[in-house]
C-alpha atoms as a PDB file:
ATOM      1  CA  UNK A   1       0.000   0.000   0.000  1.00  0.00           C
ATOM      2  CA  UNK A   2       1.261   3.687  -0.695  1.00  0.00           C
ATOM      3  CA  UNK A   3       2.191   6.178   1.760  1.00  0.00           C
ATOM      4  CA  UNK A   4      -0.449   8.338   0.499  1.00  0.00           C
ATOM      5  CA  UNK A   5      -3.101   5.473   0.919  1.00  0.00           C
ATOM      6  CA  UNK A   6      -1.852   4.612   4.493  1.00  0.00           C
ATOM      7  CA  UNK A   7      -2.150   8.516   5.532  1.00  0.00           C
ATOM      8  CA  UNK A   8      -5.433   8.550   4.011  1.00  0.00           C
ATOM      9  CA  UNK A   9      -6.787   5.805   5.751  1.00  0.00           C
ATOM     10  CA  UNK A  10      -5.853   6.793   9.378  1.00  0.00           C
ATOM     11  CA  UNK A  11      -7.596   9.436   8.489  1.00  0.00           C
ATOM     12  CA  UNK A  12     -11.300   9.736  10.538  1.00  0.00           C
ATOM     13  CA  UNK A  13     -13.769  10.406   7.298  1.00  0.00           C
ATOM     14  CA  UNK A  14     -10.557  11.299   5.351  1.00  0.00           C
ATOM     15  CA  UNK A  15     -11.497  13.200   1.879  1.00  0.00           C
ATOM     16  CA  UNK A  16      -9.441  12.168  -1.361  1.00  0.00           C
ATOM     17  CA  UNK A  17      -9.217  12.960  -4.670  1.00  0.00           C
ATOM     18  CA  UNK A  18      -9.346  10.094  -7.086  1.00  0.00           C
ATOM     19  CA  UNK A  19      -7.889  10.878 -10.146  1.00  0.00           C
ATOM     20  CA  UNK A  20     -10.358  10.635 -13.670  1.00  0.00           C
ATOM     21  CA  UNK A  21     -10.713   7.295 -15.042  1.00  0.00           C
ATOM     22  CA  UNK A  22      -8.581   5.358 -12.614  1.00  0.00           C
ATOM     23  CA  UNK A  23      -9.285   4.444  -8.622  1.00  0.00           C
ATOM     24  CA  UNK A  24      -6.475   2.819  -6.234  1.00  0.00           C
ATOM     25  CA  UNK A  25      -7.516   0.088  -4.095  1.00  0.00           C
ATOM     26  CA  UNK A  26      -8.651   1.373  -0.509  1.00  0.00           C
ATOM     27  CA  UNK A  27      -9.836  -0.130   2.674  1.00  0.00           C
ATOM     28  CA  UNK A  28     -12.714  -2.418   2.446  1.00  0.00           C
ATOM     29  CA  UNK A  29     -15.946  -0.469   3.915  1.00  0.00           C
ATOM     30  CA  UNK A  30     -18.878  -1.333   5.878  1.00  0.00           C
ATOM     31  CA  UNK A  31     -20.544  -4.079   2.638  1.00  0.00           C
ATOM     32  CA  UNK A  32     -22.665  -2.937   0.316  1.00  0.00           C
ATOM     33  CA  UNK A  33     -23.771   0.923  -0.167  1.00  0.00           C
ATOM     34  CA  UNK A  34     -27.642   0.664   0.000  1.00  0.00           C
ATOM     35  CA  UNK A  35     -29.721   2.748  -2.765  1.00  0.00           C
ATOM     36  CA  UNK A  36     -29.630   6.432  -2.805  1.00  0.00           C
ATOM     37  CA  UNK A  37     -32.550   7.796  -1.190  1.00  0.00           C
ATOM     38  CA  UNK A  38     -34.562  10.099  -3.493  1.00  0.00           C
ATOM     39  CA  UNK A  39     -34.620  13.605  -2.089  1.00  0.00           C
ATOM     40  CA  UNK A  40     -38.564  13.655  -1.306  1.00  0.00           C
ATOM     41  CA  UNK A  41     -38.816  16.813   0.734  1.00  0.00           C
ATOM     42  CA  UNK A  42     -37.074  18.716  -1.775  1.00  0.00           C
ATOM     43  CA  UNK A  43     -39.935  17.265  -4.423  1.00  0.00           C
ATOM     44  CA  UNK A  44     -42.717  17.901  -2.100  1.00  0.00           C
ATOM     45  CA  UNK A  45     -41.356  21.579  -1.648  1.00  0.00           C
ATOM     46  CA  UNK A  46     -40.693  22.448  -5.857  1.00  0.00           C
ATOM     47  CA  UNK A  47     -44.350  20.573  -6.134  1.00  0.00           C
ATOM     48  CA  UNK A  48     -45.694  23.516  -3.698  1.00  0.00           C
ATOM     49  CA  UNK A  49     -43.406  26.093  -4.965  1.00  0.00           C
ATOM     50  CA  UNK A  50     -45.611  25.001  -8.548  1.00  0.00           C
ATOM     51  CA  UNK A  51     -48.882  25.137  -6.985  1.00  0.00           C
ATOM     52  CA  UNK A  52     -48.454  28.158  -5.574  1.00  0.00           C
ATOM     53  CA  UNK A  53     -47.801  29.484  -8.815  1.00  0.00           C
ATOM     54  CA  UNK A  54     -50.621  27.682 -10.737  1.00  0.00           C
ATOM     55  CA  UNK A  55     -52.689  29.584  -7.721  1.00  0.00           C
ATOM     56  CA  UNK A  56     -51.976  32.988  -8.343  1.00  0.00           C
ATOM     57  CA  UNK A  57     -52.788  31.985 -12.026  1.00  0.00           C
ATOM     58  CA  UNK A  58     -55.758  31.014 -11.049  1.00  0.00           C
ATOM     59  CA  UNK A  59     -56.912  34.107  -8.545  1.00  0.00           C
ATOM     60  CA  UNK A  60     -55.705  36.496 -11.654  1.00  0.00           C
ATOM     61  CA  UNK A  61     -57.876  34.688 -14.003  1.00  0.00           C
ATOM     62  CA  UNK A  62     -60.652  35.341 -11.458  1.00  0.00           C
ATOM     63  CA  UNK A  63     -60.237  38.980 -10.828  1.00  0.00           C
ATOM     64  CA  UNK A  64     -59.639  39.565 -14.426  1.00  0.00           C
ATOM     65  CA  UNK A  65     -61.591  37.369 -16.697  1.00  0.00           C
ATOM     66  CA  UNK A  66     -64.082  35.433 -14.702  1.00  0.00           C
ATOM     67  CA  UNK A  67     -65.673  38.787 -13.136  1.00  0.00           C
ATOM     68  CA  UNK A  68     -65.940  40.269 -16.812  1.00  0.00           C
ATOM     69  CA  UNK A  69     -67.705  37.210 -18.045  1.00  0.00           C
ATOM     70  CA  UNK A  70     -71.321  38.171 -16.510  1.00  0.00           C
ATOM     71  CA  UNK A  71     -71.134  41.742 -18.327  1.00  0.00           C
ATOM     72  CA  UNK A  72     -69.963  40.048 -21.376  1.00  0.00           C
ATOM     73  CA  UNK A  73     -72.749  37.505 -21.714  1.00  0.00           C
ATOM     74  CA  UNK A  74     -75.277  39.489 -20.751  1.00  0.00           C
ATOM     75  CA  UNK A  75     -74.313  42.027 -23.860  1.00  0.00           C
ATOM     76  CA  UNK A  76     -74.242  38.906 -26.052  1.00  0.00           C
ATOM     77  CA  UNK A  77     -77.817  37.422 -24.842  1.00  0.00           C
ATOM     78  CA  UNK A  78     -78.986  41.260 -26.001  1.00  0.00           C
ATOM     79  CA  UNK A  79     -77.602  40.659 -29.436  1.00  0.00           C
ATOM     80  CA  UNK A  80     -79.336  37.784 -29.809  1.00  0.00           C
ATOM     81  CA  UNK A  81     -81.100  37.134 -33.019  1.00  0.00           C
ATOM     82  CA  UNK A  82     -84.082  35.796 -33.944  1.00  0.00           C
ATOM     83  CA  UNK A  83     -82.405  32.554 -35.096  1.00  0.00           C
ATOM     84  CA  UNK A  84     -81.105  32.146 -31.851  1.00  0.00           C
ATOM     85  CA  UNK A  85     -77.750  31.989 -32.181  1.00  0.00           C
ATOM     86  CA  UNK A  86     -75.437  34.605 -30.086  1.00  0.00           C
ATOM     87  CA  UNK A  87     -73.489  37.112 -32.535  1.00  0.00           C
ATOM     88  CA  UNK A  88     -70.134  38.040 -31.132  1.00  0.00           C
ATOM     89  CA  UNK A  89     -68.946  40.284 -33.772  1.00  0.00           C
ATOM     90  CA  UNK A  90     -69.686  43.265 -31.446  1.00  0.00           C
ATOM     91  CA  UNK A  91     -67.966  41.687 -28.227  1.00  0.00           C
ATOM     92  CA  UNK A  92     -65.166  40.083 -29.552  1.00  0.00           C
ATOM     93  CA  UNK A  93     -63.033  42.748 -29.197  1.00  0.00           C
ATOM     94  CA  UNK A  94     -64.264  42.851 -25.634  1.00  0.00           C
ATOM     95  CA  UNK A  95     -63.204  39.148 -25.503  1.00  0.00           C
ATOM     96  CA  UNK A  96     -59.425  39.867 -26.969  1.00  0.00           C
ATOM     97  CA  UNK A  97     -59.084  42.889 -24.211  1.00  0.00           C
ATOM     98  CA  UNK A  98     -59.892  40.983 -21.688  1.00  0.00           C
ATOM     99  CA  UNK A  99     -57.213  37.965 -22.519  1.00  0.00           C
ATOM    100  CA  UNK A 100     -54.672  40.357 -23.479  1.00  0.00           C
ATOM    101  CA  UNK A 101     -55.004  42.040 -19.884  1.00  0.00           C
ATOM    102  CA  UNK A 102     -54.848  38.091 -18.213  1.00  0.00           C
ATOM    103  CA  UNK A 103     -51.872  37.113 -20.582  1.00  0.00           C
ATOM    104  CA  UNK A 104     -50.137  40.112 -19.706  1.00  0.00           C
ATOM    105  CA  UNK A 105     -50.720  39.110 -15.894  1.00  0.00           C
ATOM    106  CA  UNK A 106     -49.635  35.547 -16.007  1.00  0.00           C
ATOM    107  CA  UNK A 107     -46.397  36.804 -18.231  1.00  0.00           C
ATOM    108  CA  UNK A 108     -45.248  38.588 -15.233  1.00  0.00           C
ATOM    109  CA  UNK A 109     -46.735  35.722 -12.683  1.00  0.00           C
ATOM    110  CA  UNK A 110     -44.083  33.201 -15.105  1.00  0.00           C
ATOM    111  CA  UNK A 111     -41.293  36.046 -15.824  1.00  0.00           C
ATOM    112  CA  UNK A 112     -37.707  34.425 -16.411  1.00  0.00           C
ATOM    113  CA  UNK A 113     -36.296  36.267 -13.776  1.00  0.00           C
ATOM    114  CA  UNK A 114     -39.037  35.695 -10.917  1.00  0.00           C
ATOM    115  CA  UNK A 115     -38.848  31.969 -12.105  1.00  0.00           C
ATOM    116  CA  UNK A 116     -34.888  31.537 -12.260  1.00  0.00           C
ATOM    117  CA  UNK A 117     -34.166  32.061  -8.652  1.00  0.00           C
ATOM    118  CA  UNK A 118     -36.465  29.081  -7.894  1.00  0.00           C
ATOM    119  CA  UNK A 119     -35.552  26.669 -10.260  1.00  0.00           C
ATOM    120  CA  UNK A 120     -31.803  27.513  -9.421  1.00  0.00           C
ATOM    121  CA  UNK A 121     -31.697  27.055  -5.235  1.00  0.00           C
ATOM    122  CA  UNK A 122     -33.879  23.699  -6.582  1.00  0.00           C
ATOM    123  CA  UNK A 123     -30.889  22.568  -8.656  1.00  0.00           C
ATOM    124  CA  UNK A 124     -28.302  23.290  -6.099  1.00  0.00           C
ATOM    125  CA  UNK A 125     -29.813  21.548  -3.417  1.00  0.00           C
ATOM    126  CA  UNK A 126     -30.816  18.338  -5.403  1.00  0.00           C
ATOM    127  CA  UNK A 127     -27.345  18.553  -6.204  1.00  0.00           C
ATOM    128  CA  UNK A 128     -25.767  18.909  -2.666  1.00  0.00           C
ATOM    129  CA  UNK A 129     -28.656  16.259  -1.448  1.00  0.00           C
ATOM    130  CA  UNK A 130     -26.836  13.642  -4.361  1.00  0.00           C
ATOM    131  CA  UNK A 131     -23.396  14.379  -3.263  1.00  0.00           C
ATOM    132  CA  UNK A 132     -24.231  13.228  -0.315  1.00  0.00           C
ATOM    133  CA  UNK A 133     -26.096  10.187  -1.050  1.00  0.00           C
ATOM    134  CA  UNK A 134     -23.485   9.604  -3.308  1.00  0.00           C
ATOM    135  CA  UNK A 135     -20.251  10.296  -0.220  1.00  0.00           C
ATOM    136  CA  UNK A 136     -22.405   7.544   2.008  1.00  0.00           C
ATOM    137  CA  UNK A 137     -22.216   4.925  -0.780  1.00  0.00           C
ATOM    138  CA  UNK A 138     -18.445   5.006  -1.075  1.00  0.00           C
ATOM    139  CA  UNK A 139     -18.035   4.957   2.280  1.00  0.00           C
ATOM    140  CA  UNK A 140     -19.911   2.054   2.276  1.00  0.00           C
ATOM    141  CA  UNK A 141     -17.953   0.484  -0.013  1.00  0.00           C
ATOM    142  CA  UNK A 142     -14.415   2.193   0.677  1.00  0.00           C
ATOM    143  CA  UNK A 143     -14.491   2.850   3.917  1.00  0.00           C
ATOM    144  CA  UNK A 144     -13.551   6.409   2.829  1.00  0.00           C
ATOM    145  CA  UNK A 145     -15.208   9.547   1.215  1.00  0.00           C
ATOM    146  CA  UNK A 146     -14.324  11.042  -2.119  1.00  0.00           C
ATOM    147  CA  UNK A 147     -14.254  14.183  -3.780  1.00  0.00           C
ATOM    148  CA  UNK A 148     -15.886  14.435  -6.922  1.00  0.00           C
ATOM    149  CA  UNK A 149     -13.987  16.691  -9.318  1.00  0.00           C
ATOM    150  CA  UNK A 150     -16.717  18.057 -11.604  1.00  0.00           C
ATOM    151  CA  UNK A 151     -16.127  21.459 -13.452  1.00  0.00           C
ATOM    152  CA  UNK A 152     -19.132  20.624 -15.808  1.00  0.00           C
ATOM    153  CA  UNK A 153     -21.255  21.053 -12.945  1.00  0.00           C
ATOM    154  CA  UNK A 154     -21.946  24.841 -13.061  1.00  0.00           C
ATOM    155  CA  UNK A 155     -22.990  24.487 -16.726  1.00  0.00           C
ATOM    156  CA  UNK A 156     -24.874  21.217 -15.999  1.00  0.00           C
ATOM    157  CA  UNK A 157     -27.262  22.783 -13.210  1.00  0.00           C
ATOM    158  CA  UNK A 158     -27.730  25.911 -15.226  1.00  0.00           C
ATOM    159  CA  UNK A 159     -28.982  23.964 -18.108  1.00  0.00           C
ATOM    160  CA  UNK A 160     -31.472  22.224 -16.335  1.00  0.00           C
ATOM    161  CA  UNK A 161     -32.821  25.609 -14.843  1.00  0.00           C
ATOM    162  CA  UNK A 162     -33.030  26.946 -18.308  1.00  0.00           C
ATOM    163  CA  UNK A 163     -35.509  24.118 -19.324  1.00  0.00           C
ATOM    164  CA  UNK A 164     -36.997  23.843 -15.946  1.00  0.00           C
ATOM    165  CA  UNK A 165     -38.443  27.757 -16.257  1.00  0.00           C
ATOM    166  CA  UNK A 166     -39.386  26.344 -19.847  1.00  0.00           C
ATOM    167  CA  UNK A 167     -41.539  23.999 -19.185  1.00  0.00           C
ATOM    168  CA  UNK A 168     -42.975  26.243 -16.183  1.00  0.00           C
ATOM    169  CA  UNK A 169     -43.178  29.126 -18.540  1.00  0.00           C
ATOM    170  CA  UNK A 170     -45.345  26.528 -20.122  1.00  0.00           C
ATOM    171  CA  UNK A 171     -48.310  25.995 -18.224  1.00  0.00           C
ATOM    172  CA  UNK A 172     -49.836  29.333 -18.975  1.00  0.00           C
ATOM    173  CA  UNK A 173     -49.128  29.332 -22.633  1.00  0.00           C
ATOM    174  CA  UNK A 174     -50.681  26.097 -23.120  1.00  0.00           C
ATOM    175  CA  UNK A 175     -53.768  27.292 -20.708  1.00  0.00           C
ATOM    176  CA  UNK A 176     -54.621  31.153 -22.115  1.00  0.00           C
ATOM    177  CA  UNK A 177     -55.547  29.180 -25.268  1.00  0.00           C
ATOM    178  CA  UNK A 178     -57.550  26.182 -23.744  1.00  0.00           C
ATOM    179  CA  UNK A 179     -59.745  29.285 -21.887  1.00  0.00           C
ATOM    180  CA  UNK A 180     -59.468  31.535 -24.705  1.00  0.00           C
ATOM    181  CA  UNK A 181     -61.939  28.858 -26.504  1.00  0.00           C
ATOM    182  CA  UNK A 182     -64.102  27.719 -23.954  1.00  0.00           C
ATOM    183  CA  UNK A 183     -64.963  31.043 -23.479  1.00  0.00           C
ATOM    184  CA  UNK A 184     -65.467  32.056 -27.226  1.00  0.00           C
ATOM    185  CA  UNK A 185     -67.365  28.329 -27.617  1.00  0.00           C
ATOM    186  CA  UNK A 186     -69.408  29.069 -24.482  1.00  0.00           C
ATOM    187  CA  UNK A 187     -70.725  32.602 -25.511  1.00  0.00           C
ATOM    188  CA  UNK A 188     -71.618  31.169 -29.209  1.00  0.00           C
ATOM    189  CA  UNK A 189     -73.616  28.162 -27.590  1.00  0.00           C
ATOM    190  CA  UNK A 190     -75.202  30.494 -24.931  1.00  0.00           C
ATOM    191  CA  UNK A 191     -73.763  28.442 -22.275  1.00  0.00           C
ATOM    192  CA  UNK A 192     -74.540  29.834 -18.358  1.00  0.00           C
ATOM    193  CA  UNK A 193     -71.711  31.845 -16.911  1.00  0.00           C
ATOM    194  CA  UNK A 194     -71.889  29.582 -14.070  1.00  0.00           C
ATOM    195  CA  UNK A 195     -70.942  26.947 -16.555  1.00  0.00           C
ATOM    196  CA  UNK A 196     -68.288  28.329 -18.516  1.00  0.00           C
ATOM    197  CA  UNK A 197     -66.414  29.607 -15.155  1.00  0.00           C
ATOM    198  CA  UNK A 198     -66.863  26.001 -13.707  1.00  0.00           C
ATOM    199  CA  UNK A 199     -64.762  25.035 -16.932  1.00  0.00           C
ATOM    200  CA  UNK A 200     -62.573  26.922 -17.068  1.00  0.00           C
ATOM    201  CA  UNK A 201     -61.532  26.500 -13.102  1.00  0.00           C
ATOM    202  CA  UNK A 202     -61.441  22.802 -14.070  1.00  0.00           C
ATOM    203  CA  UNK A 203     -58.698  23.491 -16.681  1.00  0.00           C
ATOM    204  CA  UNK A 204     -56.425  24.841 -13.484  1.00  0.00           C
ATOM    205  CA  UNK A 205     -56.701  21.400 -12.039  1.00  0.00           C
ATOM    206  CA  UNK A 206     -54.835  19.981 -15.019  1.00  0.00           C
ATOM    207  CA  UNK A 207     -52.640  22.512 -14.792  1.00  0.00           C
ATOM    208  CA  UNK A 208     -51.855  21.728 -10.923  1.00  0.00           C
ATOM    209  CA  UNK A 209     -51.500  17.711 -12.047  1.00  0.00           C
ATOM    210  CA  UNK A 210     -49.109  19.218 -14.524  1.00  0.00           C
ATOM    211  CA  UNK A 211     -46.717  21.132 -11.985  1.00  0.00           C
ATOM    212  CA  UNK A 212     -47.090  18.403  -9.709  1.00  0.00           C
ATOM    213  CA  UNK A 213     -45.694  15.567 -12.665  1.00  0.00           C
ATOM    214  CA  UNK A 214     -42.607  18.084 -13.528  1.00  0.00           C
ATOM    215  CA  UNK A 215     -41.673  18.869 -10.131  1.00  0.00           C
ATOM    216  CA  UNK A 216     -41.354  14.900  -9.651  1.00  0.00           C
ATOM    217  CA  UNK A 217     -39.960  13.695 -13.172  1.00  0.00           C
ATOM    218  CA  UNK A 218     -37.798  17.010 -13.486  1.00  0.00           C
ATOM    219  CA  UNK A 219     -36.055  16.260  -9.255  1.00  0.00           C
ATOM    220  CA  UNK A 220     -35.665  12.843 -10.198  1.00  0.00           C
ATOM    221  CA  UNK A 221     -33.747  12.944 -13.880  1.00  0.00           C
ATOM    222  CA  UNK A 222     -31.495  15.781 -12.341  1.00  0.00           C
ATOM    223  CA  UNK A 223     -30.557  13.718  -9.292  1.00  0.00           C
ATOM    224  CA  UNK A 224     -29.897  10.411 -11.402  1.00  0.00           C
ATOM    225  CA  UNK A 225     -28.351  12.545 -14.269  1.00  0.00           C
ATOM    226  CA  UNK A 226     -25.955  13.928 -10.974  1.00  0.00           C
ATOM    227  CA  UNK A 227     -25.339  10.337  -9.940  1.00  0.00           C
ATOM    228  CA  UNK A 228     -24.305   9.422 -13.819  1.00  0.00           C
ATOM    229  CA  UNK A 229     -21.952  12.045 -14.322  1.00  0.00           C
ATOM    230  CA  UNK A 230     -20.080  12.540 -10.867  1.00  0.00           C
ATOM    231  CA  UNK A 231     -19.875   8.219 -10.989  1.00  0.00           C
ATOM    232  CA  UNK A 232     -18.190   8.825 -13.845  1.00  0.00           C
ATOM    233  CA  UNK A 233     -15.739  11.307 -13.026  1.00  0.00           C
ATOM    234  CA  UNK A 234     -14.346   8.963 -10.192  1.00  0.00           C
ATOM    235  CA  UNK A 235     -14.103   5.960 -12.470  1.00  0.00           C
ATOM    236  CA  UNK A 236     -17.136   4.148 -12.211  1.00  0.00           C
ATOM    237  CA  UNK A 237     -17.866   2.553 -15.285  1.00  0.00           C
ATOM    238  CA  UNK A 238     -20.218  -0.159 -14.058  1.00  0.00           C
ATOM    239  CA  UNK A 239     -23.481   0.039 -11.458  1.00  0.00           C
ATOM    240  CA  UNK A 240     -25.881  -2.456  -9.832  1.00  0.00           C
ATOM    241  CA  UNK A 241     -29.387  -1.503 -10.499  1.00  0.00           C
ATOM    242  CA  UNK A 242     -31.921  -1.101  -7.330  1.00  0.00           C
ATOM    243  CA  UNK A 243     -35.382  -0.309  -7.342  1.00  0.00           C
ATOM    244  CA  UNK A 244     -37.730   1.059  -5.033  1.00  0.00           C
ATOM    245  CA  UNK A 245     -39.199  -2.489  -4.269  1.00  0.00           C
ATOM    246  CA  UNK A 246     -42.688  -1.478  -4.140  1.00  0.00           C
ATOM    247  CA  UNK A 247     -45.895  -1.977  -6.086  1.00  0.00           C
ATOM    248  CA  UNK A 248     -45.367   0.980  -8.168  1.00  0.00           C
ATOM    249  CA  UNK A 249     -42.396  -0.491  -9.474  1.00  0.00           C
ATOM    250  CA  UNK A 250     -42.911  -1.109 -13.380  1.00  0.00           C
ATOM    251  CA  UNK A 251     -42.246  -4.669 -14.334  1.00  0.00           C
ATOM    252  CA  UNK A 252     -39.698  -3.756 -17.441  1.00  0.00           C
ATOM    253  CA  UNK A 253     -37.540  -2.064 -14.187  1.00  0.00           C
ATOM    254  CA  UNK A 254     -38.513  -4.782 -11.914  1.00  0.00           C
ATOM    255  CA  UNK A 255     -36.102  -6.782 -13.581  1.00  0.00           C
ATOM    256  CA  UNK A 256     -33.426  -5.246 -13.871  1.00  0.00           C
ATOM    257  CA  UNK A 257     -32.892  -5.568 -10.161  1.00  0.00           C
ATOM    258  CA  UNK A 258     -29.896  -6.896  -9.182  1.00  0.00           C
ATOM    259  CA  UNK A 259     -28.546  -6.613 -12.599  1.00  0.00           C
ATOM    260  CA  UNK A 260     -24.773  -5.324 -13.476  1.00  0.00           C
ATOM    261  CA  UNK A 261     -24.941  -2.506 -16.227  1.00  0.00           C
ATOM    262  CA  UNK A 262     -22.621  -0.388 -17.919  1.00  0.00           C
ATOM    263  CA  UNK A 263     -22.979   3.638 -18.026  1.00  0.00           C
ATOM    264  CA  UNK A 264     -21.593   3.311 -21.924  1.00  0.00           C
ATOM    265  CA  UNK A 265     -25.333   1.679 -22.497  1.00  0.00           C
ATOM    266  CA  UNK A 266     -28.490   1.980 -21.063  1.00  0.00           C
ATOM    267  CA  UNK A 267     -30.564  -1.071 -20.484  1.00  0.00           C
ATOM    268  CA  UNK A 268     -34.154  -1.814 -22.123  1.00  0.00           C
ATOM    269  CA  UNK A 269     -36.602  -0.302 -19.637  1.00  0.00           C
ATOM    270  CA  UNK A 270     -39.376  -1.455 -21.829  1.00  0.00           C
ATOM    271  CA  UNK A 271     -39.122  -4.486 -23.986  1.00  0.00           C
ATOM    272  CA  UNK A 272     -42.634  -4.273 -25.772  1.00  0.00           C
ATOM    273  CA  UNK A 273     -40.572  -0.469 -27.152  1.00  0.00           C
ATOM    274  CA  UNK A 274     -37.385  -1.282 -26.782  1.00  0.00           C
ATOM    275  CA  UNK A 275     -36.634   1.644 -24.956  1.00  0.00           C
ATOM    276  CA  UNK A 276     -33.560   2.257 -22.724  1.00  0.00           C
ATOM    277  CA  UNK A 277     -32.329   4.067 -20.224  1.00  0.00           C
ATOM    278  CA  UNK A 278     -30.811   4.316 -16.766  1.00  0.00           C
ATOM    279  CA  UNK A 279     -32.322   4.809 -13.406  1.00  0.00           C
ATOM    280  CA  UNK A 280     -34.555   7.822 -12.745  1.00  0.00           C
ATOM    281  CA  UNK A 281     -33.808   9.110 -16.844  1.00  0.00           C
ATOM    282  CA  UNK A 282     -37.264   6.925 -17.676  1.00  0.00           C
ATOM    283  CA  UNK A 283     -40.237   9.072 -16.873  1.00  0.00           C
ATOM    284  CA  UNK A 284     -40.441   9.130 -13.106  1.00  0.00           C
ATOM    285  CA  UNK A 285     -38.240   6.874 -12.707  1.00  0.00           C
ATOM    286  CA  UNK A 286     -37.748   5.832  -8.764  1.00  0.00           C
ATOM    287  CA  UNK A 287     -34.950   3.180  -9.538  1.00  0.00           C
ATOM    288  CA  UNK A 288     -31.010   3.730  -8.609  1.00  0.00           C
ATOM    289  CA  UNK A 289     -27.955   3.006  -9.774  1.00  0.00           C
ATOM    290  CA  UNK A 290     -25.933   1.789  -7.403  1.00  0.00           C
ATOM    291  CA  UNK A 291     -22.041   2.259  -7.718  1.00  0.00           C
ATOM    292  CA  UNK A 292     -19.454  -0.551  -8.737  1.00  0.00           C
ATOM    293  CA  UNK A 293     -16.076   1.072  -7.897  1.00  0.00           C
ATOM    294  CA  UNK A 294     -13.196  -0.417  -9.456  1.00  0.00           C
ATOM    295  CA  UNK A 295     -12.005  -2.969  -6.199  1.00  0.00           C
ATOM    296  CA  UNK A 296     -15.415  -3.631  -5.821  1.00  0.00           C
ATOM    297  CA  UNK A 297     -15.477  -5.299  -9.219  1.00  0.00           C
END
């Protein structure tokens, strides 16, 4: 054994660098690492940090469209014609106004720069959360920690913000024009205001299942895209693959527990598709990969 090994390893919780591509052989750990644990709380809170935003969407939309809708109607039901169909030519300007005021609300409700700020203490958390999952896994296994060199992680993390306030940015651009036509529809068919507010309302309910489903898929292909990468830069080429072991486990990833892959190719998550990937890139993905360092081989 080296001199630098032996220093390291009378070391309590020593940190070392191991070198790209190559590991040296270390003190045996505890056993096995166990799975990384999926950083919940950190879900749960970008989940509410979404719904709180698909709320204020919702209370605009109120204040300015839904309370304009009784006036509007009632001006249509006057220009009723004898064949009893409602003639919007005269209020559809009335119509535009009012969804230019509520897409001018929700663009400042979604601005990039009220958005960034959330998505980015998100990243760096899930990040620090992995690293640490990540630290109690070689121990496990080495008996030591290790420090991850990873100058790609700066531009890694920022990426994912920049499609993270994408896909947030969105939710009201695919909304304004789901309203825009129930409303139009609505006031051509004569439809109650208490109906066409009741629909659209229900459209914000899709769009709360919709933050909810990114805040879990987008946490969970950052933290195993994390795991890939900084695995990687310490010389892991190989992992064991772990689910969840419950009943929400999908049977393609089912078994694949226990398996040996390689990072260089995913396995087939689905054979009826033939679709691959590794743990937590599938959609909501639960599954881990759990390291093979090099004298663990």
């Amino acid at each position: 054994m080296t001199d630098l090994a032996t220093q390291l390893l009378q070391q309590s919780r020593a940190q070392i660098t191991l070198p790209v591509g190559r590991m040296r052989r270390r003190r045996r750990g505890r056993g096995r690492a166990r799975p990384q644990r999926h950083p919940t709380a950190l879900t749960l809170q970008y989940a509410q940090a979404l719904r709180q935003l698909v709320d204020g969407m919702q209370k605009a939309t109120e204040q300015v469209l839904l309370e304009q809708l009784p006036t509007i109607i009632a001006q249509a039901r006057a220009q009723r014609p004898d064949a009893g169909h409602i003639r919007v030519d005269d209020i559809d300007q009335q119509i535009e106004d009012a969804f230019s005021a509520l897409r001018r609300v929700l663009g400042r409700l979604s601005n990039v720069e009220v958005l960034r700020p959330l998505v980015d203490r998100l990243a760096a958390r899930v990040a620090d959360w992995q690293m640490g999952e990540l630290q109690v896994q070689a121990e496990a296994q080495l008996g030591v920690n290790i420090f991850v060199r990873q100058p790609w992680l700066a531009d890694h993390l920022k990426a994912f913000s920049r499609d993270n306030v994408a896909l947030i940015r969105s939710i009201p651009e695919t909304l304004l024009p789901q309203m825009e036509s129930i409303v139009q529809r609505g006031i051509r068919d004569g439809t109650r205001v208490e109906v066409l507010a009741r629909d659209v309302r229900e459209r914000f309910k899709v769009s709360q299942s919709r933050a909810k489903l990114i805040a879990r898929d987008q946490v969970g292909k950052l933290h195993g895209e994390l795991n890939e990468l900084r695995q990687k830069s310490v010389g892991v080429t190989e992992y064991d693959w772990d689910t969840s072991r419950d009943e929400r486990v999908r049977p393609g990833h089912a078994a694949l527990r226990g398996t040996r892959q390689s990072w260089d190719k995913p396995p087939v998550v689905d054979p009826r598709t033939g679709r691959r990937a590794h743990p937590k890139r599938d959609f909501q993905c639960r599954c881990d990969a759990i390291p093979v360092f090099p004298d663990d081989a």
